[in-house]
C-alpha atoms as a PDB file:
ATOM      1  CA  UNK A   1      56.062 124.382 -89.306  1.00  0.00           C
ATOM      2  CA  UNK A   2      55.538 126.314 -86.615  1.00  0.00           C
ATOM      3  CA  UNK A   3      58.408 127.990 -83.873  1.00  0.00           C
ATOM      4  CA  UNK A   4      57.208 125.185 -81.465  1.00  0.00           C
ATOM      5  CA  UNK A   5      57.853 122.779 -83.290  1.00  0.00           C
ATOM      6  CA  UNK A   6      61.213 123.884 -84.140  1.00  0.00           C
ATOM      7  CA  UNK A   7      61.706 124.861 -80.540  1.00  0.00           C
ATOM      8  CA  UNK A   8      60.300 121.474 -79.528  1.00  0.00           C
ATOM      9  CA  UNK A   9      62.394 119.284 -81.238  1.00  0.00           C
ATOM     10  CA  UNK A  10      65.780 121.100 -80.806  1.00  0.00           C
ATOM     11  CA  UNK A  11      64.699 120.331 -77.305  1.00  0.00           C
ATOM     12  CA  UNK A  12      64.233 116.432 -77.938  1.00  0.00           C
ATOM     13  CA  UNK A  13      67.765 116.518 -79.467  1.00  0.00           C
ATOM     14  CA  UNK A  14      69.695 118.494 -77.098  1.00  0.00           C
ATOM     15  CA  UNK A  15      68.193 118.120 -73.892  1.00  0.00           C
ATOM     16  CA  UNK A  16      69.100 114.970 -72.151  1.00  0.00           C
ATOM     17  CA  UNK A  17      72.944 115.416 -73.323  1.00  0.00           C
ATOM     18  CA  UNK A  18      72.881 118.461 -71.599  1.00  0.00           C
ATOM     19  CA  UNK A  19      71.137 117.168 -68.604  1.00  0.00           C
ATOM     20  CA  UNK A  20      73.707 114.062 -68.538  1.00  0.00           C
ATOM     21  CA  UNK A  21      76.459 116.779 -68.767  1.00  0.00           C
ATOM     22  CA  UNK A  22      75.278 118.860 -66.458  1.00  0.00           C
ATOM     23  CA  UNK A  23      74.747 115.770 -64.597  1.00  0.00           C
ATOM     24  CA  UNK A  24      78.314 114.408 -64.871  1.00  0.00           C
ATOM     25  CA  UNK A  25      79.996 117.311 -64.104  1.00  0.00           C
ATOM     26  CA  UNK A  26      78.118 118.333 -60.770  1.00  0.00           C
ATOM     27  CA  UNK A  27      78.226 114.859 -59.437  1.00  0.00           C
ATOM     28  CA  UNK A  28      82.417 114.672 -59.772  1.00  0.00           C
ATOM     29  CA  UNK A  29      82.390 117.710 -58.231  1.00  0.00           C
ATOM     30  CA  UNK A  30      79.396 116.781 -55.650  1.00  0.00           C
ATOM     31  CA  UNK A  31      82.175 113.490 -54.711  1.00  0.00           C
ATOM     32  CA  UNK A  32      85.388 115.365 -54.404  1.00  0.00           C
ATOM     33  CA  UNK A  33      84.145 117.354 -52.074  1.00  0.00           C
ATOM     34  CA  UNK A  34      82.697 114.617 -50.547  1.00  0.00           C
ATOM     35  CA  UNK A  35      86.040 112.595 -50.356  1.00  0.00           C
ATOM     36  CA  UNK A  36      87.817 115.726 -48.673  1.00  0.00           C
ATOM     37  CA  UNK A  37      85.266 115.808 -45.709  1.00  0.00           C
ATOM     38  CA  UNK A  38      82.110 115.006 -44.126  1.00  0.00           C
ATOM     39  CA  UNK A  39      80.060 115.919 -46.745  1.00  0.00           C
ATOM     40  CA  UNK A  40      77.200 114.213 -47.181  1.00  0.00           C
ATOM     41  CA  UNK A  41      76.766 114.194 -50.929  1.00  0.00           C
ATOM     42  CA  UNK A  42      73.442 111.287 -51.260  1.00  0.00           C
ATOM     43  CA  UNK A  43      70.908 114.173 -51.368  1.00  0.00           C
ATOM     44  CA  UNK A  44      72.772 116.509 -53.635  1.00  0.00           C
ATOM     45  CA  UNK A  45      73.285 113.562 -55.996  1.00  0.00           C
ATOM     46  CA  UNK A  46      69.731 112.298 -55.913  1.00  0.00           C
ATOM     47  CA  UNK A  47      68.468 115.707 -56.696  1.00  0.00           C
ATOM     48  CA  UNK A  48      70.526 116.513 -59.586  1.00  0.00           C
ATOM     49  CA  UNK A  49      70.013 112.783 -60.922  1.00  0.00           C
ATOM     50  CA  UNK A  50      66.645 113.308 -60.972  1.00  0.00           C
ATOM     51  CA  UNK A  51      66.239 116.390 -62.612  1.00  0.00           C
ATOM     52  CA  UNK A  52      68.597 115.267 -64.998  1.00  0.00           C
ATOM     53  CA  UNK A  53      66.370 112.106 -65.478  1.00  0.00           C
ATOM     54  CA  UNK A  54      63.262 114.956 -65.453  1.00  0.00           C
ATOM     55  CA  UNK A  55      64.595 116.783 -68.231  1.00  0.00           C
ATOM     56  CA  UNK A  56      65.787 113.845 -70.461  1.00  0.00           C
ATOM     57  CA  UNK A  57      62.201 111.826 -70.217  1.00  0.00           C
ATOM     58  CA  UNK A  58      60.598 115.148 -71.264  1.00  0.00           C
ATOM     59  CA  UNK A  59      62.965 115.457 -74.045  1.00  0.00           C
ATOM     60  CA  UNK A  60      61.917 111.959 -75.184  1.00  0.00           C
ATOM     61  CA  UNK A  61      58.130 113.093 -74.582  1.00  0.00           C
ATOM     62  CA  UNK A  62      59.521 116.333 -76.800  1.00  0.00           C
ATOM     63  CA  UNK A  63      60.591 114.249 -79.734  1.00  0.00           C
ATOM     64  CA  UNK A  64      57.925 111.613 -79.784  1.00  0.00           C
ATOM     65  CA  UNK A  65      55.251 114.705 -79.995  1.00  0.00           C
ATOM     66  CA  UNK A  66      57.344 116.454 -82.739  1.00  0.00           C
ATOM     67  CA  UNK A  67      57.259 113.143 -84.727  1.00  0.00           C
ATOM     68  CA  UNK A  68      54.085 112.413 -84.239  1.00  0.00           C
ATOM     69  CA  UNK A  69      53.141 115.988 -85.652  1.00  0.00           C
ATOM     70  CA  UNK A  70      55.578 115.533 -88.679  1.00  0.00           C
ATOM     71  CA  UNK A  71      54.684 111.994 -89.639  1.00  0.00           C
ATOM     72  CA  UNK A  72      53.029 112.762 -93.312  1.00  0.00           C
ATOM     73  CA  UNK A  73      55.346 115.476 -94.061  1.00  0.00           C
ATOM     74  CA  UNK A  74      57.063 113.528 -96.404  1.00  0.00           C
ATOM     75  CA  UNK A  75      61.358 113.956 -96.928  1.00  0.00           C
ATOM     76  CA  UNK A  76      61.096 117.850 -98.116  1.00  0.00           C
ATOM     77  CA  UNK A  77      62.748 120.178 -96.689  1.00  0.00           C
ATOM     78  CA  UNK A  78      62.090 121.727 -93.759  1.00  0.00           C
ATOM     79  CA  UNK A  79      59.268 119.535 -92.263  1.00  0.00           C
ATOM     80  CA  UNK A  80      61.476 116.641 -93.368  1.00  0.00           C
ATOM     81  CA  UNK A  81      64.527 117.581 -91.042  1.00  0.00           C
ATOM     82  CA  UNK A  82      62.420 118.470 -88.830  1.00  0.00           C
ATOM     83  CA  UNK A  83      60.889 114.657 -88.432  1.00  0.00           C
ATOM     84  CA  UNK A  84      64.383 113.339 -88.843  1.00  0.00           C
ATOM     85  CA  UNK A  85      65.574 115.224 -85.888  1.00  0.00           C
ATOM     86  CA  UNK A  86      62.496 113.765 -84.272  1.00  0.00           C
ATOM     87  CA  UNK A  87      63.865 110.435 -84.870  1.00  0.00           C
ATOM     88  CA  UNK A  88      67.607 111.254 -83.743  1.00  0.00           C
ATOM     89  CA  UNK A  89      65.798 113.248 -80.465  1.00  0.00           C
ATOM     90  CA  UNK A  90      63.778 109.894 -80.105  1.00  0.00           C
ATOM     91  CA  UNK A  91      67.192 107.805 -80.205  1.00  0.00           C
ATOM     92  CA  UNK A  92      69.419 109.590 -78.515  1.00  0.00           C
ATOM     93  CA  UNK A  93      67.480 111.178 -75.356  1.00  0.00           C
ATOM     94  CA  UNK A  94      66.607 107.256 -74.034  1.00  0.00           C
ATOM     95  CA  UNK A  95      70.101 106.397 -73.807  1.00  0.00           C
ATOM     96  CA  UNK A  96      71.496 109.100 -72.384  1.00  0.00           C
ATOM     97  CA  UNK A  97      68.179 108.904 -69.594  1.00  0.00           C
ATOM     98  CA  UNK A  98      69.864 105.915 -69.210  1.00  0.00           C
ATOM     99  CA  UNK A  99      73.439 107.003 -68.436  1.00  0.00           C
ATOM    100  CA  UNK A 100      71.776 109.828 -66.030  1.00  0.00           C
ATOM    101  CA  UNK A 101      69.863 106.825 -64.111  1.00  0.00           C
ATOM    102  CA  UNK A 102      73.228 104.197 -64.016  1.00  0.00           C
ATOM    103  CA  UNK A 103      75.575 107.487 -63.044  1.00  0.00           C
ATOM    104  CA  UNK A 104      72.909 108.364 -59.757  1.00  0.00           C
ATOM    105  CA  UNK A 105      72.407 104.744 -59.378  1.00  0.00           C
ATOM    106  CA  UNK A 106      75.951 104.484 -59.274  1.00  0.00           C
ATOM    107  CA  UNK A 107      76.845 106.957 -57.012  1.00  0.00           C
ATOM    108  CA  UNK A 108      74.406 106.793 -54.201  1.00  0.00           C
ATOM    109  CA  UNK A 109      74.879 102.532 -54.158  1.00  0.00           C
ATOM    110  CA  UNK A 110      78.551 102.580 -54.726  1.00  0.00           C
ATOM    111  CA  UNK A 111      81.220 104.411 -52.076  1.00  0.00           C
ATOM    112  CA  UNK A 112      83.583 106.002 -54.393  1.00  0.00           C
ATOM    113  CA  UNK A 113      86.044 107.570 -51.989  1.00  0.00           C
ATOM    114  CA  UNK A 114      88.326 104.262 -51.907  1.00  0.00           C
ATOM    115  CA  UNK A 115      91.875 104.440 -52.233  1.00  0.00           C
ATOM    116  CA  UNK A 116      93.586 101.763 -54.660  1.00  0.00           C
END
C-alpha cells in the first residue's frame, strides 16, 4: 500500500466534513454580517458553496479510486482498513455534498435576515 493511497483515502474520509464545516461556519458568519448592513453576501456564499461542493465530489472521486485499487485485498490488515475506509469515505462524503448543496441552496433562495 502505497503513501497515496493512504493519503488518498484519508482524503475520501475527511474531506467533505471539513468542507461542510468550513462551509457552515463561513456562511453564518457570511449572513450576520449580512443582516447588520448592506452586505451583499450571494457571491460570497456561492463561492464558498461551491468549493465546498468541489472538494467533497473529489473526495467521493478519492474514495471510489482507493476502493477500486483495494478491491482483492481481502480483510487483512492494512490493505483491509484501508478498503473499509474506502467504503465509509464512499458513504459519508455524498451526504455531506449534499448538506453543502441544500445549505448554498438554502441561503442564496431563502432571505434569512427576518425577524420572528
Amino acid at each position: 500500500m502505497s503513501l497515496r493511497e493512504r493519503a488518498l483515502v484519508w482524503f475520501g474520509v475527511l474531506g467533505a466534513p471539513s468542507a461542510w464545516v468550513i462551509q457552515h461556519l463561513t456562511g453564518y458568519a457570511l449572513s450576520e454580517a449580512g443582516c447588520r448592513g448592506d452586505v451583499a453576501i450571494d457571491p460570497g456564499t456561492i463561492a464558498v458553496s461551491a468549493t465546498a461542493a468541489a472538494i467533497a465530489a473529489l473526495a467521493t472521486a478519492a474514495s471510489v479510486v482507493v476502493w477500486r485499487a483495494t478491491r482483492g485485498a481481502g480483510s487483512a490488515p492494512p490493505a483491509g482498513r484501508v478498503h473499509f475506509m474506502a467504503v465509509i469515505g464512499m458513504t459519508v462524503a455524498p451526504l455531506f455534498l449534499a448538506l453543502v448543496l441544500m445549505s448554498g441552496l438554502g441561503a442564496v433562495l431563502i432571505d434569512g435576515c427576518v425577524q420572528s
